[in-house]
Protein backbone atom coordinates (compact mmCIF):
# COMPACT_ATOMS: atom_id res chain seq x y z
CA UNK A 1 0.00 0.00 0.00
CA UNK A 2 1.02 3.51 -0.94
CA UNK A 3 1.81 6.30 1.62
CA UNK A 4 -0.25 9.00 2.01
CA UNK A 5 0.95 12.29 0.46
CA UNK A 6 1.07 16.05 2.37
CA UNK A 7 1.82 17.92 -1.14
CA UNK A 8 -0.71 20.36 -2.83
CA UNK A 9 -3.44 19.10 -4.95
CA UNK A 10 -5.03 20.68 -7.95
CA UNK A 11 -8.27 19.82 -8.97
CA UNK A 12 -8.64 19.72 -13.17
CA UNK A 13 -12.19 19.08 -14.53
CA UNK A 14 -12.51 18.46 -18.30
CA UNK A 15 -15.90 18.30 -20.16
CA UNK A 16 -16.44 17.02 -22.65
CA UNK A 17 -19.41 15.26 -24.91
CA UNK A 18 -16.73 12.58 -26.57
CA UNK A 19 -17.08 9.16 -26.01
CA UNK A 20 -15.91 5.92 -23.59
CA UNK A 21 -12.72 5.81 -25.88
CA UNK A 22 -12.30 9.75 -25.47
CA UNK A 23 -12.58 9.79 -21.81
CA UNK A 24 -10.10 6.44 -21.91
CA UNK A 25 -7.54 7.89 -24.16
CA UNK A 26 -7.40 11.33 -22.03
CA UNK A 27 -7.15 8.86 -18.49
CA UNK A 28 -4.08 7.21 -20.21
CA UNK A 29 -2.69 10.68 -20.60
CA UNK A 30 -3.44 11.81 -17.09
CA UNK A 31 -1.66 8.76 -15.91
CA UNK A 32 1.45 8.34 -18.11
CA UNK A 33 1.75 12.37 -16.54
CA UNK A 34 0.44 12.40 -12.96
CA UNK A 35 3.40 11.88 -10.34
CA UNK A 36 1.35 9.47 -8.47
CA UNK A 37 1.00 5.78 -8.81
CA UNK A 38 -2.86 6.02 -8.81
CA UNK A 39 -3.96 9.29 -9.30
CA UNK A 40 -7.74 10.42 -9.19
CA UNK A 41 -9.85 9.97 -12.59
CA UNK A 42 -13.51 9.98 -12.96
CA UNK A 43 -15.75 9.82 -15.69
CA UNK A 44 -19.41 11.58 -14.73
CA UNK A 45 -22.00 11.51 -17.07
CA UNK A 46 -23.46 14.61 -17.73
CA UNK A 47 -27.51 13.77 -17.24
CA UNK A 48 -28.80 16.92 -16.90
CA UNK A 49 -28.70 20.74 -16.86
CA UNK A 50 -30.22 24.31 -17.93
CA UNK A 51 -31.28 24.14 -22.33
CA UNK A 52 -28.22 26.56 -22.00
CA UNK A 53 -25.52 25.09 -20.22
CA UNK A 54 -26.36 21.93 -22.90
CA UNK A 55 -26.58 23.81 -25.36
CA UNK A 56 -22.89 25.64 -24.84
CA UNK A 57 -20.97 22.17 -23.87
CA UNK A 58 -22.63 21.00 -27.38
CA UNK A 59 -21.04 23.91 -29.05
CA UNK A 60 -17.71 23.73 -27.26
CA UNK A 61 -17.25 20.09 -27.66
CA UNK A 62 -18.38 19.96 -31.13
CA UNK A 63 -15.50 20.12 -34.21
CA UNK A 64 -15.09 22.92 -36.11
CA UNK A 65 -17.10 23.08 -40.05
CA UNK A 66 -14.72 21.16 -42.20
CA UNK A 67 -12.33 19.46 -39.10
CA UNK A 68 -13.58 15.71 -40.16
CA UNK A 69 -12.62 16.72 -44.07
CA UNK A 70 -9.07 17.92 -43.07
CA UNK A 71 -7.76 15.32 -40.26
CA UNK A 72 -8.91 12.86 -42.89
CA UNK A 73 -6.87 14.50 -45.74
CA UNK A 74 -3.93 15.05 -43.19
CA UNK A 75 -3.77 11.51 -41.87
């Protein structure tokens, strides 16, 4: 079993509407760059909220016009 750490902690909260394999590929991330063996990461499912809040995290998270075209003409 680990030892308990006195450091500072940062909380870091990414939303996101991507997917299982999104959220799994930005945990393997976290992990191959967080200092400790087991560091926090949760997945929450956004299941509700104000029509505006929605409708802002569906704009944010959405590609740009035309991103789908390029990455596929880049890759």
């Amino acid at each position: 079993m680990g030892q308990a750490g006195t450091g500072a902690e940062h909380v870091e909260v990414r939303v996101t509407a991507g997917s299982r394999d999104e959220a799994d590929r930005l945990a393997a991330h976290v992990r191959r760059l967080h200092s400790y063996d087991v560091p926090e990461i949760a997945a929450v499912p956004l299941t509700a909220g104000t029509d505006a809040y929605l409708h802002w995290i569906r704009e944010e998270t959405s590609p740009p016009n035309g991103w789908e075209e390029a990455r596929s003409t880049t890759a």
